[in-house]
Protein backbone atom coordinates (compact mmCIF):
# COMPACT_ATOMS: atom_id res chain seq x y z
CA UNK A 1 -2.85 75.20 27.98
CA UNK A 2 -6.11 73.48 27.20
CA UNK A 3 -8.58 75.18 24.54
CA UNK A 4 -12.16 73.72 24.17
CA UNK A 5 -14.88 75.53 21.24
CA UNK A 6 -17.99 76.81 22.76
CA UNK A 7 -21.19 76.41 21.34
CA UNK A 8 -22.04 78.87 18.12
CA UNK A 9 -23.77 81.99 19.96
CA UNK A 10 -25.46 84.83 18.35
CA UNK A 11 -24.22 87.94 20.04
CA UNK A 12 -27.33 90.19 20.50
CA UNK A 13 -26.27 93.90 19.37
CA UNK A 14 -26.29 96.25 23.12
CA UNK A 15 -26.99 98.90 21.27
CA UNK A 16 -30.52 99.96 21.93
CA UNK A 17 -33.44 101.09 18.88
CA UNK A 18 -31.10 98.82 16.48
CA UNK A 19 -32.97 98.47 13.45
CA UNK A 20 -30.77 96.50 11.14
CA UNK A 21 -32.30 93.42 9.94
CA UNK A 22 -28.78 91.39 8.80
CA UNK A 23 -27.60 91.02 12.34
CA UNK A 24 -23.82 89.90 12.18
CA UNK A 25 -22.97 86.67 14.59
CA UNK A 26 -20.12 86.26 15.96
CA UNK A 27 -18.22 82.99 17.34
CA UNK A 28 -17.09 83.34 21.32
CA UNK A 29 -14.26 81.19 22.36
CA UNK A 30 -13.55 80.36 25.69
CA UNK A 31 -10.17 79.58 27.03
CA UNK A 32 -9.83 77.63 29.55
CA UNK A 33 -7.19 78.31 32.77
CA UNK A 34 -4.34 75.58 32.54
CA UNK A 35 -5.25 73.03 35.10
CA UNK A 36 -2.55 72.04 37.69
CA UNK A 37 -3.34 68.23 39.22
CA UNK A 38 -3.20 68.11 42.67
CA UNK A 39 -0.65 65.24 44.04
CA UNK A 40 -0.87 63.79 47.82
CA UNK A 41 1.90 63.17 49.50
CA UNK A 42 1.31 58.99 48.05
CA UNK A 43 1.68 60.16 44.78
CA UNK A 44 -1.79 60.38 43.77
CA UNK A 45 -3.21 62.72 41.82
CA UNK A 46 -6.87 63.98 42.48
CA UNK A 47 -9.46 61.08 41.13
CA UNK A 48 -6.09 59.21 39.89
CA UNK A 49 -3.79 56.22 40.76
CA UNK A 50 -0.81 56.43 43.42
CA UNK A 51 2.58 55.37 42.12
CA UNK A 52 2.28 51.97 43.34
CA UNK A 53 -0.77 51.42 41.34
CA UNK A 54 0.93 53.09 38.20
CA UNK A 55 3.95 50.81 39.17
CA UNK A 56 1.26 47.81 38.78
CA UNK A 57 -0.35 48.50 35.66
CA UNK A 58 3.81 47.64 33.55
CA UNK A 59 3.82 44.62 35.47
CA UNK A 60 3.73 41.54 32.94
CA UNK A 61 0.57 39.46 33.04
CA UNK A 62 1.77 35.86 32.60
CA UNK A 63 -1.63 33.81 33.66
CA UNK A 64 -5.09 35.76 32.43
CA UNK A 65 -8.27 34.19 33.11
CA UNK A 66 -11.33 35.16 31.88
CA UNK A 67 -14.83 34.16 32.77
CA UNK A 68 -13.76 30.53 33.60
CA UNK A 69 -16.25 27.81 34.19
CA UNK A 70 -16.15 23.82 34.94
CA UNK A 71 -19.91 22.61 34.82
CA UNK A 72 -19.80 18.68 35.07
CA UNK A 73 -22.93 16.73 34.29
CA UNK A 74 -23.80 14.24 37.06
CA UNK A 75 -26.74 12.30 35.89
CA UNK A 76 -29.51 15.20 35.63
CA UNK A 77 -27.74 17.21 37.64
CA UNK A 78 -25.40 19.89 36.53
CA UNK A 79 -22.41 20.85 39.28
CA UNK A 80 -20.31 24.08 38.66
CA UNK A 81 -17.01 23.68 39.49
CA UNK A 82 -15.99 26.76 38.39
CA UNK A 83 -18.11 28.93 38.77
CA UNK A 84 -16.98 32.90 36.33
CA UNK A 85 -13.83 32.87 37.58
CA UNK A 86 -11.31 35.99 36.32
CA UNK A 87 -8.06 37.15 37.91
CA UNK A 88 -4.34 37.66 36.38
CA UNK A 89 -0.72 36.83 37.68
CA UNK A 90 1.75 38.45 37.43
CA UNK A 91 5.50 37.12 36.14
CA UNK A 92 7.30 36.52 39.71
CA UNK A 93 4.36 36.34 41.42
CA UNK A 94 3.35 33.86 44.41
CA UNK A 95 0.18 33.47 44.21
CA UNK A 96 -1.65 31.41 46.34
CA UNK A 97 -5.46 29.99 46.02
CA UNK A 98 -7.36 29.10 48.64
CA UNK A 99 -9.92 26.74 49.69
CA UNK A 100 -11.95 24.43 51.36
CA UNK A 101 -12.12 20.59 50.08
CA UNK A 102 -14.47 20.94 47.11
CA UNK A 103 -14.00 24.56 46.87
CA UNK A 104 -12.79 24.72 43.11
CA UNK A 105 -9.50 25.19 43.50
CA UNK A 106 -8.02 21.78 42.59
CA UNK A 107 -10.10 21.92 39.43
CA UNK A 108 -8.51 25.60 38.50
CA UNK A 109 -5.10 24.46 39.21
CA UNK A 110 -6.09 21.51 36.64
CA UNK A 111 -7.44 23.79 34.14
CA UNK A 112 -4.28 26.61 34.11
CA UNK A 113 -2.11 23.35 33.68
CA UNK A 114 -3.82 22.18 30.43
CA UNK A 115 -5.13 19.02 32.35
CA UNK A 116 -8.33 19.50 32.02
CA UNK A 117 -10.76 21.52 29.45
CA UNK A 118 -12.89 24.42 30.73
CA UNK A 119 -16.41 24.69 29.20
CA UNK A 120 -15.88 28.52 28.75
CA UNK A 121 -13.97 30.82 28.96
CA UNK A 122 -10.24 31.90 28.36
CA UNK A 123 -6.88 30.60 30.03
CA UNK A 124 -4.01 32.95 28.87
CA UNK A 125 -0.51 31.57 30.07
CA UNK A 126 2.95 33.21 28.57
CA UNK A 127 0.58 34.88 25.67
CA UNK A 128 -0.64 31.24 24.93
CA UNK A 129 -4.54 30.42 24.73
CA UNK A 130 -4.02 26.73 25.63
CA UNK A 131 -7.79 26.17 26.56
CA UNK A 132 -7.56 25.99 22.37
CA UNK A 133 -4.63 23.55 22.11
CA UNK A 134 -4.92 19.89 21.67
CA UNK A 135 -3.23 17.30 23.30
CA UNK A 136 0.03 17.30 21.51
CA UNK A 137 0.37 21.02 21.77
CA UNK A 138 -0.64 20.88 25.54
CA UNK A 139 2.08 18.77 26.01
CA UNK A 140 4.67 20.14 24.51
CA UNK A 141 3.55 23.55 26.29
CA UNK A 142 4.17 22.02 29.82
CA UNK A 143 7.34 20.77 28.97
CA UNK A 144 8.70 23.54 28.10
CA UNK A 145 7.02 26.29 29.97
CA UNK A 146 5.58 24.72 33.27
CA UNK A 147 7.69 22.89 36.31
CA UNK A 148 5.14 20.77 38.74
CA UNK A 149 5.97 19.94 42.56
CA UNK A 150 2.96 17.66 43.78
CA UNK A 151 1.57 16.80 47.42
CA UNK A 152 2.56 13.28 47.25
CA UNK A 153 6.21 13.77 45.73
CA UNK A 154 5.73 11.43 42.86
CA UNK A 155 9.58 10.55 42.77
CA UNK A 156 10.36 7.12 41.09
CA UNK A 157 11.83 4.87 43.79
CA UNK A 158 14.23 2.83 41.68
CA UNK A 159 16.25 6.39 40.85
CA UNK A 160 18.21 8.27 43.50
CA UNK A 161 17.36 11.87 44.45
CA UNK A 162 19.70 13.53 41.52
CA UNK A 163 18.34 10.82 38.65
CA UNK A 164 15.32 12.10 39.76
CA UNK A 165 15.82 15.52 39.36
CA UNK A 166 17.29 15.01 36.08
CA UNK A 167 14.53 13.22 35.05
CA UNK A 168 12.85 16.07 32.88
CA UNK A 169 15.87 17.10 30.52
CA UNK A 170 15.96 13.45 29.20
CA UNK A 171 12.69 14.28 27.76
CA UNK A 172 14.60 17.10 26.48
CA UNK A 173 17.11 15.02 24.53
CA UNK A 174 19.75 16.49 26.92
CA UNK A 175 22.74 14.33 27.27
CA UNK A 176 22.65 12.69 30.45
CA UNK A 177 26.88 14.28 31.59
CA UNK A 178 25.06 18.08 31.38
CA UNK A 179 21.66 16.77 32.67
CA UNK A 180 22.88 15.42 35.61
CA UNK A 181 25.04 18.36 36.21
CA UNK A 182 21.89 20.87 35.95
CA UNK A 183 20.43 18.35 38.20
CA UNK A 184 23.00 18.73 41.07
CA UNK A 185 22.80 22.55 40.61
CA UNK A 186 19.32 22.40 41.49
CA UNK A 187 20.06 19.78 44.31
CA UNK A 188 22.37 22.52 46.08
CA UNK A 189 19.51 25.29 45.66
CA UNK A 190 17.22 23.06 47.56
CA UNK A 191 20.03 22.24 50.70
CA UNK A 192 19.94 18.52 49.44
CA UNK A 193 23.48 18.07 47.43
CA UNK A 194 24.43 15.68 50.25
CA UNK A 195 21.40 12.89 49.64
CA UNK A 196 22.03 13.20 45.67
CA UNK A 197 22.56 9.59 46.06
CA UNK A 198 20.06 8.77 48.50
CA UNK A 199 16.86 6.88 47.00
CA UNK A 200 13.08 8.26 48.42
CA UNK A 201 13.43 5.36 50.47
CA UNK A 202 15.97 6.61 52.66
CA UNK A 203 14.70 10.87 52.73
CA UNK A 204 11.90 12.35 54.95
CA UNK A 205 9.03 13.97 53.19
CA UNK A 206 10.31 17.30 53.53
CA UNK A 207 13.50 16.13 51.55
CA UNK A 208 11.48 14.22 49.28
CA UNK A 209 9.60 17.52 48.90
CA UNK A 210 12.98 19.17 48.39
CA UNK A 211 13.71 16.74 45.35
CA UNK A 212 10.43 17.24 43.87
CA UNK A 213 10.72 21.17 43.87
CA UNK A 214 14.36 20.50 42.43
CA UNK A 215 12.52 18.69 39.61
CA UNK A 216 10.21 21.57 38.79
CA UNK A 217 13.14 23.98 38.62
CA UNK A 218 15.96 22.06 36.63
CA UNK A 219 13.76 22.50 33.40
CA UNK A 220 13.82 26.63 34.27
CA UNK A 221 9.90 26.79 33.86
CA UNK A 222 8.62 29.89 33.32
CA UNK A 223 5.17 29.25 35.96
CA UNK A 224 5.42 26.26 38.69
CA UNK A 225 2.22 24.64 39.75
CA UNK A 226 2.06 23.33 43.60
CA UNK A 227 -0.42 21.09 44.22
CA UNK A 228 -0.86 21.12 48.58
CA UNK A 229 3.08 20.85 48.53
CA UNK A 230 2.58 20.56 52.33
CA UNK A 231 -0.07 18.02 52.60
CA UNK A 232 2.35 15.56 53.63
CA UNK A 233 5.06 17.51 55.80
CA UNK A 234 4.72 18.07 59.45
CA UNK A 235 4.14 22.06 60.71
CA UNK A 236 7.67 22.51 60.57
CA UNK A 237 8.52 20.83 57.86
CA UNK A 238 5.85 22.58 55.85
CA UNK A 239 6.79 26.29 57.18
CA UNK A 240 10.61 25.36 56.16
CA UNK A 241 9.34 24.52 52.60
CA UNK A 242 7.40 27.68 52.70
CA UNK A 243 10.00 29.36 53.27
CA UNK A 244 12.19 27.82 50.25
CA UNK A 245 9.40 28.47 47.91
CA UNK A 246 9.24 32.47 49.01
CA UNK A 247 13.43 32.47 48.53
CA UNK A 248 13.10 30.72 45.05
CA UNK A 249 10.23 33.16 43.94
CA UNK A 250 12.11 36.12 45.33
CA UNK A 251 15.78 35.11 43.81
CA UNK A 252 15.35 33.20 40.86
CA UNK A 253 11.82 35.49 39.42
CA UNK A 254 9.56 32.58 39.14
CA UNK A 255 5.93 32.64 38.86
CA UNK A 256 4.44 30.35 41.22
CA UNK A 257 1.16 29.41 41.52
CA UNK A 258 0.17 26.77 44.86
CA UNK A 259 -3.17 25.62 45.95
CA UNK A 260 -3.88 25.30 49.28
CA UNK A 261 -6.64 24.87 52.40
CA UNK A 262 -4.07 26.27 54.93
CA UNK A 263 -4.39 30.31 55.66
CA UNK A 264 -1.07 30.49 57.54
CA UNK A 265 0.60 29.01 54.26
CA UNK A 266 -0.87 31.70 51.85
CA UNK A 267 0.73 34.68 54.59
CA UNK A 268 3.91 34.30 52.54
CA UNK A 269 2.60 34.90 48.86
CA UNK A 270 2.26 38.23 47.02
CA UNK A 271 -1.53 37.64 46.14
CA UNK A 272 -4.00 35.17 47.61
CA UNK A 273 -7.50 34.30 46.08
CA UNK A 274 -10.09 32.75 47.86
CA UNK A 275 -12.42 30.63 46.36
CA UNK A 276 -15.79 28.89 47.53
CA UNK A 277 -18.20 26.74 45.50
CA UNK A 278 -16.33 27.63 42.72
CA UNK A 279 -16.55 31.72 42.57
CA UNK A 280 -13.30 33.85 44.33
CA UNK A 281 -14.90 35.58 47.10
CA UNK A 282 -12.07 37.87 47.70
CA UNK A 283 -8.69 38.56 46.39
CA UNK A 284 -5.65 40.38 48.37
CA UNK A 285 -2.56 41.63 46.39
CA UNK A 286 -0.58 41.73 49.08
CA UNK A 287 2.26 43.38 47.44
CA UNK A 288 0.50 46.87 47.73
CA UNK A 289 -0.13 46.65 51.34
CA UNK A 290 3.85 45.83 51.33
CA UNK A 291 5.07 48.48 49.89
CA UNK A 292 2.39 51.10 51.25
CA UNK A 293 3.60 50.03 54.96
CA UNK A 294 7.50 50.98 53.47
CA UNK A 295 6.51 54.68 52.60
């Protein structure tokens, strides 16, 4: 039961020709009925949130962005790369941002990996601020929190697929006998333990692509960063990697974040943002429409 005070009211006497000047008042209280919510068949109560979106609300936030902006001076000109952006992910999340060439959304990829400064706003990764850290601490922070897989591969030719893949523990001071054995683990999750031995040379670029996601997982990075990790792959190629990305996010809980132009690559994410001249004209958590189509 709910009880709420009314207002201090001076009951007038009903009895008539009254003539007592010290009329008593007297407090009225009100009590209210006990109020039963009424719940659709979704789970939503009346002017309150379904399940789903109750569900939501416990999800981790592991990337928060708040009022972002990139303004770069050219000459007298000032250009706004970013533009107020906000938006959270959430930990195992594919999120994908989307955009036009000159759109912003190489620039916020750059500025949620700590390569580049904002000037304003907030960057919240893992419960870090890093738009505060300095160099050293940005560094340090990637290594050990944030796995890359980039459009043009960036493998080192003179090292063979699983040298390459190992690459990132050395940094780690891991000796090379377990390092190259967390390497071949990764090699297998990828399809590629039979070129371990093969140089980039002598891979296409989807298996070069292979190798470079392989790199971004063998340091077990709590958010990867894909920079157009299609760019160079054929249509098939490129759906295939798609598709590796989607199993890795959905088996292994990994937070991915990818940047792309191409619509019918952001399909397979949980949330895509789209962003022109530097503002996110729409975001879709597609995650809700998901699980709404299951009940």
């Amino acid at each position: 039961m709910e009880y709420t005070d009314a207002s201090n009211e001076q009951l007038e006497s009903a009895l008539s020709g009254m003539e007592d000047k010290d009329r008593q008042a007297e407090t009225a209280v009100v009590v209210e009925p006990e109020v039963v919510p009424v719940v659709s068949d979704n789970g939503q109560e009346a002017g309150g949130k379904t399940d789903n979106e109750k569900a939501s609300d416990h999800r981790k936030v592991i990337i928060d962005v708040k009022n972002l902006y990139k303004i770069y001076k050219v000459g007298t000109t000032k250009v706004r790369a970013l533009n107020g952006v906000d938006f959270k992910v959430y930990e195992g999340e594919f999120c994908a941002i989307v955009g036009t060439s000159g759109s912003g959304k190489s620039t916020l990829l750059n500025m949620l990996a700590g390569l580049e400064k904002p000037t304003k706003g907030e960057i919240v990764i893992a419960g870090h601020h890093i738009e505060k850290m300095n160099e050293n601490k940005l560094v340090r922070f990637r290594r050990e929190n944030v796995g890359f897989i980039f459009q043009s591969f960036n493998l080192l030719g003179t090292l063979n697929a699983l040298e390459n893949v190992a690459l990132p523990l050395s940094f780690r001071g891991m000796p090379k006998q377990y390092r190259l054995k967390k390497a071949m683990k990764m090699l297998r999750l990828v399809g590629l333990k039979a070129h371990a031995k093969h140089k980039p040379t002598q891979m296409s670029g989807g298996q070069q692509q292979r190798v470079g996601m392989a790199r971004a997982l063998v340091v077990d990075p709590k958010i990867m960063f894909a920079d157009e990790p299609t760019g160079n792959l054929d249509s098939r190629t490129s759906k295939d990697m798609m598709a590796l990305m989607r199993r890795v996010v959905n088996e292994h809980k990994k937070t991915l974040v990818m940047v792309t132009h191409d619509n019918s690559l952001a399909a397979v994410a949980d949330k895509v943002i789209r962003i022109v001249d530097g503002k996110i004209v729409s975001m879709e958590d597609r995650t809700k429409t998901v699980e709404d189509e299951e009940l």
